[in-house]
PDB file of N, CA and C in Angstrom:
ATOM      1  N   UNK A   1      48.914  33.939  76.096  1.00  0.00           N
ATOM      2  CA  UNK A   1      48.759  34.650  77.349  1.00  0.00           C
ATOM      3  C   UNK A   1      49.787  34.127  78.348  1.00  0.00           C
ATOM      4  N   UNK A   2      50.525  35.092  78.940  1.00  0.00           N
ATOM      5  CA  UNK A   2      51.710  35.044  80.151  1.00  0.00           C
ATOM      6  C   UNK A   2      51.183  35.012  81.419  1.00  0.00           C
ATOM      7  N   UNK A   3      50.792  34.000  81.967  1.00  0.00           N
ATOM      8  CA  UNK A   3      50.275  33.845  83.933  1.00  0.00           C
ATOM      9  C   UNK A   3      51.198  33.627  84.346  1.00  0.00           C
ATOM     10  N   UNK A   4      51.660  34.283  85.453  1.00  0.00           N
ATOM     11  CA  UNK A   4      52.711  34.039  86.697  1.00  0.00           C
ATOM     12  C   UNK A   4      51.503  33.604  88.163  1.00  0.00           C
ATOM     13  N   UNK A   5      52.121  32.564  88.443  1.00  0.00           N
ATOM     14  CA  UNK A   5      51.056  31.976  89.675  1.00  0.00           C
ATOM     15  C   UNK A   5      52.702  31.955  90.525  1.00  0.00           C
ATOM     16  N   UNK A   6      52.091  32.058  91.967  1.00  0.00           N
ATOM     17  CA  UNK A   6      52.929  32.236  92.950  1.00  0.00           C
ATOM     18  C   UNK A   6      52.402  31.150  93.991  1.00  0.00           C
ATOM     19  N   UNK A   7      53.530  30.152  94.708  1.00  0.00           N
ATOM     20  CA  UNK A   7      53.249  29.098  95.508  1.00  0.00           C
ATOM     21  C   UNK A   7      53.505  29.536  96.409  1.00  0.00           C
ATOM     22  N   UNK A   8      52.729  28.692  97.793  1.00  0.00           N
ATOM     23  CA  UNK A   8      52.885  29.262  98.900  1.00  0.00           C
ATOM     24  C   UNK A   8      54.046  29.393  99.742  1.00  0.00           C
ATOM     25  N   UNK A   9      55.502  28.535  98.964  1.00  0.00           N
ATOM     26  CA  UNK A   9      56.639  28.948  99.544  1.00  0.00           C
ATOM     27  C   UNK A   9      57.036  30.012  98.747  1.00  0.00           C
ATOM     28  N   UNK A  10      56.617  30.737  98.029  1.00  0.00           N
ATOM     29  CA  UNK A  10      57.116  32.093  97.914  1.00  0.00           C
ATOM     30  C   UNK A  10      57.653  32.086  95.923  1.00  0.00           C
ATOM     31  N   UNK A  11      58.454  30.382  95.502  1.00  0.00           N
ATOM     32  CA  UNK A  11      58.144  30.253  94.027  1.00  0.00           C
ATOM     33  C   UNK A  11      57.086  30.825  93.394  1.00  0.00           C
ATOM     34  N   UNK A  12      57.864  31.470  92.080  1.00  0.00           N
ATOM     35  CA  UNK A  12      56.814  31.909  91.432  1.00  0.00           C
ATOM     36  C   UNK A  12      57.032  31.023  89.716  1.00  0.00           C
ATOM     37  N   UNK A  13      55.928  30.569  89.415  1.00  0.00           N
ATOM     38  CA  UNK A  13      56.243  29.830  87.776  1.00  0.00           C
ATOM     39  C   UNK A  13      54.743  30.865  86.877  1.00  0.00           C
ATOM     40  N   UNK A  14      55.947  30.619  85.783  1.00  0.00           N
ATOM     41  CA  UNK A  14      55.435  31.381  84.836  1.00  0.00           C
ATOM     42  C   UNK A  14      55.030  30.668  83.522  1.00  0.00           C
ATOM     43  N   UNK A  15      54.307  30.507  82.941  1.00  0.00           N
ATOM     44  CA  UNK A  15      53.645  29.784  81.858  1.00  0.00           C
ATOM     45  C   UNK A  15      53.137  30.288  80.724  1.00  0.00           C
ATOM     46  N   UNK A  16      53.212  30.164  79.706  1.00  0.00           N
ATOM     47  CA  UNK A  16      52.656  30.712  78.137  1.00  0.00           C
ATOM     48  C   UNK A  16      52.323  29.587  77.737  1.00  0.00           C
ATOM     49  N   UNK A  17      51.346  29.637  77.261  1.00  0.00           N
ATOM     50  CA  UNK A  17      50.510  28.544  76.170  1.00  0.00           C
ATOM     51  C   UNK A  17      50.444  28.768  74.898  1.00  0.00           C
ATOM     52  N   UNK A  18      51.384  28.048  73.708  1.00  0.00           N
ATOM     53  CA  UNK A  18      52.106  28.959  72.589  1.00  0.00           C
ATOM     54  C   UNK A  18      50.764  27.577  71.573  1.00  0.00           C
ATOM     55  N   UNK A  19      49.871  28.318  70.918  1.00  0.00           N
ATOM     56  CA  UNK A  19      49.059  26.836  70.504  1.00  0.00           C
ATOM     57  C   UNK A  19      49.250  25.985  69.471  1.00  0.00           C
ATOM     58  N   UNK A  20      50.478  26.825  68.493  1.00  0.00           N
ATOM     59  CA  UNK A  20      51.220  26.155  67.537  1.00  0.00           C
ATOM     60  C   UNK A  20      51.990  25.387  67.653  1.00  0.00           C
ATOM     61  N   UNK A  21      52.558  25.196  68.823  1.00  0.00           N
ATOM     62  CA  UNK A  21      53.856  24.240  69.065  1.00  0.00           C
ATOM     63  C   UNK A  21      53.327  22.848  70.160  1.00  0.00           C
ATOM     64  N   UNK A  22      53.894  21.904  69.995  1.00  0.00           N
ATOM     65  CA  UNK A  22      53.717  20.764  70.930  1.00  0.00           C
ATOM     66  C   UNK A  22      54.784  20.474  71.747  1.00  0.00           C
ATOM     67  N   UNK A  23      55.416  21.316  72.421  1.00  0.00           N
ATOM     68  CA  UNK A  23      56.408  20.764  73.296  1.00  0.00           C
ATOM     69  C   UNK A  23      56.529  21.662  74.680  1.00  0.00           C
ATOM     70  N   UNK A  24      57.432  21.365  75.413  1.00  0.00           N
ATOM     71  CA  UNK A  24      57.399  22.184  76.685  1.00  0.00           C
ATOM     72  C   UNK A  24      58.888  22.645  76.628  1.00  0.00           C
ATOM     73  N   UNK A  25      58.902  23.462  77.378  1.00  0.00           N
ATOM     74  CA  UNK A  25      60.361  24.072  77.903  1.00  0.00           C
ATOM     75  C   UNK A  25      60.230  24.266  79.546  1.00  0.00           C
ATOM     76  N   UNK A  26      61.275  24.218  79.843  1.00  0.00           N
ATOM     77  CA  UNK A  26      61.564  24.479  81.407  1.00  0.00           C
ATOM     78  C   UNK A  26      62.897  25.309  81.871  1.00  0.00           C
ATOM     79  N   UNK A  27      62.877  26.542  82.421  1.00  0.00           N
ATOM     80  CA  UNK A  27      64.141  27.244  83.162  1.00  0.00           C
ATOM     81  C   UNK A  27      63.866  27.485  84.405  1.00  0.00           C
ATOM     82  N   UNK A  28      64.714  27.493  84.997  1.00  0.00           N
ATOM     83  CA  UNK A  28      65.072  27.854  86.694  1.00  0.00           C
ATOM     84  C   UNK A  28      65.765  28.800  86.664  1.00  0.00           C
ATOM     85  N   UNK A  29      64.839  29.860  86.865  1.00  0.00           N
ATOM     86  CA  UNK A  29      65.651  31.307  87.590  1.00  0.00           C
ATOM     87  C   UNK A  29      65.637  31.465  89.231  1.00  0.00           C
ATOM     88  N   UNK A  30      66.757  32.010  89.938  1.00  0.00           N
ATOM     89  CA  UNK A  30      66.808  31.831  91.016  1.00  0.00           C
ATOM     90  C   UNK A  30      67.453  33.625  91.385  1.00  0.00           C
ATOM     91  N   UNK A  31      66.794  33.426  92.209  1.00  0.00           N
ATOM     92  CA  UNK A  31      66.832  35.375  92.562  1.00  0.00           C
ATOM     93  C   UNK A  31      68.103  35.886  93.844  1.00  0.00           C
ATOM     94  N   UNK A  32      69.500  35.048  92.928  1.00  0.00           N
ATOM     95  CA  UNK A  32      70.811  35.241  93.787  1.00  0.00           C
ATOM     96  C   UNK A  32      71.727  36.523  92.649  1.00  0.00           C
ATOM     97  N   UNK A  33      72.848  36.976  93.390  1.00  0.00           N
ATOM     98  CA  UNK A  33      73.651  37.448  92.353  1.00  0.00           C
ATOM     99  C   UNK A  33      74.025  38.282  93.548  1.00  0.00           C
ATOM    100  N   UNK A  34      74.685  39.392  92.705  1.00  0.00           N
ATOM    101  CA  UNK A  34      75.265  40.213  93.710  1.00  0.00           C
ATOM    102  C   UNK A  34      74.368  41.720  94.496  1.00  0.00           C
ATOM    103  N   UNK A  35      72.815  41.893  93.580  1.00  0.00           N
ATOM    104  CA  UNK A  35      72.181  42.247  93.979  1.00  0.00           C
ATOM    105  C   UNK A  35      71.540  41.698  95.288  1.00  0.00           C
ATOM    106  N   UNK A  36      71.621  40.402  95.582  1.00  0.00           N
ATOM    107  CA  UNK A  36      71.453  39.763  97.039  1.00  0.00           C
ATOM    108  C   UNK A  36      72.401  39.348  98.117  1.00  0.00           C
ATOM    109  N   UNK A  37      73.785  39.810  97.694  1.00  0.00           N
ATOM    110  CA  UNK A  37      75.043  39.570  98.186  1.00  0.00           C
ATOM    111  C   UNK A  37      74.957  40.822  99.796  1.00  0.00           C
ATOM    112  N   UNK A  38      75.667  39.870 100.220  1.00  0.00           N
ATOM    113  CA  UNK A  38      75.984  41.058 101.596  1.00  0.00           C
ATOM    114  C   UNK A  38      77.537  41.661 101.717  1.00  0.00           C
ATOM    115  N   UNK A  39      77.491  42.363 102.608  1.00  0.00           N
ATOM    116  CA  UNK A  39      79.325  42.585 102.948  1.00  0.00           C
ATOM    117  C   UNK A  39      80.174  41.321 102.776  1.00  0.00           C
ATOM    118  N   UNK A  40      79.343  40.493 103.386  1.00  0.00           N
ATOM    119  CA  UNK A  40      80.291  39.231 103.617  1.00  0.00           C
ATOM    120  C   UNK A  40      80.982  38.812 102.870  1.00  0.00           C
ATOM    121  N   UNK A  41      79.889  38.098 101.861  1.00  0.00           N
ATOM    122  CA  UNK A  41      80.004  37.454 100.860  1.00  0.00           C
ATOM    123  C   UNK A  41      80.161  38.219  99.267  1.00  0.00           C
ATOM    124  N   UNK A  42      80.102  39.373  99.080  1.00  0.00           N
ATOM    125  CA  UNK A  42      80.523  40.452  97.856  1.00  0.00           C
ATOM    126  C   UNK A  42      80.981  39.971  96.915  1.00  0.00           C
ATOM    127  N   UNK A  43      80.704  39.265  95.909  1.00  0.00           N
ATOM    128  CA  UNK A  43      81.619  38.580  94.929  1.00  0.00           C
ATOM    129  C   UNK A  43      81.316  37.293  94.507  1.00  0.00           C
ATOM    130  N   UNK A  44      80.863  36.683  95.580  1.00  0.00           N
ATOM    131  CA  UNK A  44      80.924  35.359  95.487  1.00  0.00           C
ATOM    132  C   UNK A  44      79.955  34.564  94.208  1.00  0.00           C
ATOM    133  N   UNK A  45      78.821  35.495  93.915  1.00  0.00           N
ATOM    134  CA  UNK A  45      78.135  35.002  92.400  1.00  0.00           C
ATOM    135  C   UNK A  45      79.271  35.135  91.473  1.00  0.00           C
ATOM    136  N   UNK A  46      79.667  36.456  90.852  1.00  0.00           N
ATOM    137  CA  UNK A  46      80.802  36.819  90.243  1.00  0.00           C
ATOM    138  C   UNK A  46      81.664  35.667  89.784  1.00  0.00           C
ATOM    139  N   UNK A  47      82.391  35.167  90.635  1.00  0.00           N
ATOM    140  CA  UNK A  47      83.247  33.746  90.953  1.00  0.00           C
ATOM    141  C   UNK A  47      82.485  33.066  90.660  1.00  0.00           C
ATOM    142  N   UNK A  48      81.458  32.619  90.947  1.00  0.00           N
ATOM    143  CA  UNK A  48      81.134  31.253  91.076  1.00  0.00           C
ATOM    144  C   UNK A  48      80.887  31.478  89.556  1.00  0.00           C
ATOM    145  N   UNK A  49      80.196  32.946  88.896  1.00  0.00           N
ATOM    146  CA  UNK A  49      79.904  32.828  87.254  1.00  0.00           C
ATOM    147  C   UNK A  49      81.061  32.384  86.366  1.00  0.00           C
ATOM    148  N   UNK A  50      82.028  33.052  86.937  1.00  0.00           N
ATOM    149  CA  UNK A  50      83.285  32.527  86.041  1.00  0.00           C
ATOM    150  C   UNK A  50      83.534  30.936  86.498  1.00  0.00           C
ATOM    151  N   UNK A  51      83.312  30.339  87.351  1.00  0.00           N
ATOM    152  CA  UNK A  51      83.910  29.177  87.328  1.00  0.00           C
ATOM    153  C   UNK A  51      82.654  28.190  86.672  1.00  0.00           C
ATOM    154  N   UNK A  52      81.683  28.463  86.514  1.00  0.00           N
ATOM    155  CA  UNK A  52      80.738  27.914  85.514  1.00  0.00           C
ATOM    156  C   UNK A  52      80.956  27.770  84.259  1.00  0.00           C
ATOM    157  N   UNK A  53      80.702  29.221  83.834  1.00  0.00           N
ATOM    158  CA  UNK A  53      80.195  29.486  82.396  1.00  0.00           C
ATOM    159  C   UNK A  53      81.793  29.899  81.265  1.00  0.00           C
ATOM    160  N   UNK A  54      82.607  29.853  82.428  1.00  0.00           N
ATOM    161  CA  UNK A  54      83.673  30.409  81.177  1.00  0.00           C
ATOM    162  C   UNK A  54      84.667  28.916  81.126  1.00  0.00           C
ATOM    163  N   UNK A  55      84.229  27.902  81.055  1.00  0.00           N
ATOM    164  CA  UNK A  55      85.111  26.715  81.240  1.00  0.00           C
ATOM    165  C   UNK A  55      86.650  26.394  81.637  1.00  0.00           C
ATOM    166  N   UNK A  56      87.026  25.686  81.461  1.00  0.00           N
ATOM    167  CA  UNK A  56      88.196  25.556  81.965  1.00  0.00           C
ATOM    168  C   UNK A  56      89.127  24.488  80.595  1.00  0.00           C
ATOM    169  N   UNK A  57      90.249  24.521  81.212  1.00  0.00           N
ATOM    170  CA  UNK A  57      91.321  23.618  80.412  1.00  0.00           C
ATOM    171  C   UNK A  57      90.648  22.268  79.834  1.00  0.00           C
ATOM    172  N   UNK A  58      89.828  21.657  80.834  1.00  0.00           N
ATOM    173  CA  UNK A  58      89.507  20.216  80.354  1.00  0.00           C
ATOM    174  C   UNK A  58      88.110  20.161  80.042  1.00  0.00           C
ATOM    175  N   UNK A  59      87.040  20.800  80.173  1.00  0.00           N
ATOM    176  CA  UNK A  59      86.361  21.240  79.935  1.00  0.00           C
ATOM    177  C   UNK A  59      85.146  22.437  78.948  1.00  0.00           C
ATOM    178  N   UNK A  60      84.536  22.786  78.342  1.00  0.00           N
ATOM    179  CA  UNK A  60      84.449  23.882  77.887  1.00  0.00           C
ATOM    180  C   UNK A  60      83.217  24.743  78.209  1.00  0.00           C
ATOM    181  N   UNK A  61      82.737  25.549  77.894  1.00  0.00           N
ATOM    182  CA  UNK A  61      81.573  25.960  78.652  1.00  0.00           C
ATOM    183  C   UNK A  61      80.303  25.345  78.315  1.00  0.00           C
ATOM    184  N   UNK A  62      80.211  24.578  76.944  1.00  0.00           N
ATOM    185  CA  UNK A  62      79.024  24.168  76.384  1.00  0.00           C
ATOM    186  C   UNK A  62      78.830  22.876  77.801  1.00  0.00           C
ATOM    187  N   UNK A  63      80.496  22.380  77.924  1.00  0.00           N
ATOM    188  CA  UNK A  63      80.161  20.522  78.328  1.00  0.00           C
ATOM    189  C   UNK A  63      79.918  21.166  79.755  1.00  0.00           C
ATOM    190  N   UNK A  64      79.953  21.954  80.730  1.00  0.00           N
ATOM    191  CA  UNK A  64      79.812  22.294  81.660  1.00  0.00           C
ATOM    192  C   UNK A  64      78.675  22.652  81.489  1.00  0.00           C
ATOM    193  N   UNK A  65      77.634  23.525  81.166  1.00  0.00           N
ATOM    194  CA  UNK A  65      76.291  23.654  81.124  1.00  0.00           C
ATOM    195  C   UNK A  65      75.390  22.711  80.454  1.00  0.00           C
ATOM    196  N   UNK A  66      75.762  21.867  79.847  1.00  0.00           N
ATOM    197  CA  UNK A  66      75.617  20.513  78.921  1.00  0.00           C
ATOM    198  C   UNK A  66      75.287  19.687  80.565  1.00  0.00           C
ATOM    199  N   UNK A  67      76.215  19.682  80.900  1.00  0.00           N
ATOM    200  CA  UNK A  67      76.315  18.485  82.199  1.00  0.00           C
ATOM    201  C   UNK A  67      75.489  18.693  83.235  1.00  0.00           C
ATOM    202  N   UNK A  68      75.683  20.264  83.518  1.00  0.00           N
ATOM    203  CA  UNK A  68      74.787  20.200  85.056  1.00  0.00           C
ATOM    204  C   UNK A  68      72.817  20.546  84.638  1.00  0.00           C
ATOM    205  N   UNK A  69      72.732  20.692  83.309  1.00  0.00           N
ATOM    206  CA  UNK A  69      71.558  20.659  82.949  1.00  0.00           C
ATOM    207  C   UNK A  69      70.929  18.808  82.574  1.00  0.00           C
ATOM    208  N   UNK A  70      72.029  17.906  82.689  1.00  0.00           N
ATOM    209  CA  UNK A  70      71.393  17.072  82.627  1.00  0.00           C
ATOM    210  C   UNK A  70      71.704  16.008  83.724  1.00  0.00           C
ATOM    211  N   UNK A  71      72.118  16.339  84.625  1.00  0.00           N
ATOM    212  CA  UNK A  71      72.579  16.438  85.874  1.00  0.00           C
ATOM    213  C   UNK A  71      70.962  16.687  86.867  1.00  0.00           C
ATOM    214  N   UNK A  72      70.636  18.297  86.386  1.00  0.00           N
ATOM    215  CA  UNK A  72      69.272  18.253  87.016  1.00  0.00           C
ATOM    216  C   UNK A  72      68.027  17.734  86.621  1.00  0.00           C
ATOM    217  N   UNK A  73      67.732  17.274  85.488  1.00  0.00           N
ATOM    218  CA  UNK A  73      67.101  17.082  84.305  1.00  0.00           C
ATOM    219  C   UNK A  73      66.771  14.735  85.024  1.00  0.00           C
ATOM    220  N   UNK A  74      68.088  14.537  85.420  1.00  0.00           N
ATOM    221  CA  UNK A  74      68.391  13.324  85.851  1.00  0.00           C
ATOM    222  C   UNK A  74      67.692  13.345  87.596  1.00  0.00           C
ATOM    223  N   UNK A  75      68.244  13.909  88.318  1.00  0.00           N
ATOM    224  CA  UNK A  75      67.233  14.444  89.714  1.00  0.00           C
ATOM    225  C   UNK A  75      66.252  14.336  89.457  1.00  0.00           C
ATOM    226  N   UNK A  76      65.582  15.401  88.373  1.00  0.00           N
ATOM    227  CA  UNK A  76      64.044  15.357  88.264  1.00  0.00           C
ATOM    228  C   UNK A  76      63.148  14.329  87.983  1.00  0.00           C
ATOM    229  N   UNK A  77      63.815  13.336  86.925  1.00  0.00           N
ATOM    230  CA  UNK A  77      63.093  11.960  87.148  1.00  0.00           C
ATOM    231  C   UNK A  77      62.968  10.465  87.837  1.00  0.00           C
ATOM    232  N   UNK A  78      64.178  10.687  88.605  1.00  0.00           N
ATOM    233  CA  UNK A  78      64.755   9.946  89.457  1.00  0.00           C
ATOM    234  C   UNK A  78      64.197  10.391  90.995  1.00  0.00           C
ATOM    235  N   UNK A  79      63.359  10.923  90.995  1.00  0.00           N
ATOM    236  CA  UNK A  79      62.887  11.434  92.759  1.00  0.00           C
ATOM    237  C   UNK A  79      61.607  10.146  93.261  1.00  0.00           C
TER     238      UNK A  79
END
């Protein structure tokens, strides 16, 4: 069963209870892109996607999403 509970700042987490498996998972979706973009700023997810996910010269896309997932992963137990 899929519950979405909603906190009073407006987060919403979503949970499945899978009864075969023993482990957890965790994602952060965040409700930006260009569907929330204004005149101003028009693009600016766009960009910022390519400068993420499509890596660079010294870099590649795995070690870049590799990093800032354990990057946050490091925050989270360190608070």
């Amino acid at each position: 069963m899929i519950r979405t509970t909603t906190l009073p700042n407006g987060a919403r987490i979503v949970t499945e209870v899978v009864d075969l498996v023993y482990s957890a998972a965790i994602d952060l979706w965040i409700e930006v892109g260009s569907a929330y973009e204004t005149a101003l700023n028009n693009g600016v997810s766009h960009c910022i996607e390519h400068m993420l996910f499509k890596g660079s010269e010294k870099r590649s896309e795995f070690d870049t999403v590799y990093g800032i997932k354990r990057q946050v992963i490091y925050e989270l137990c360190h608070r």
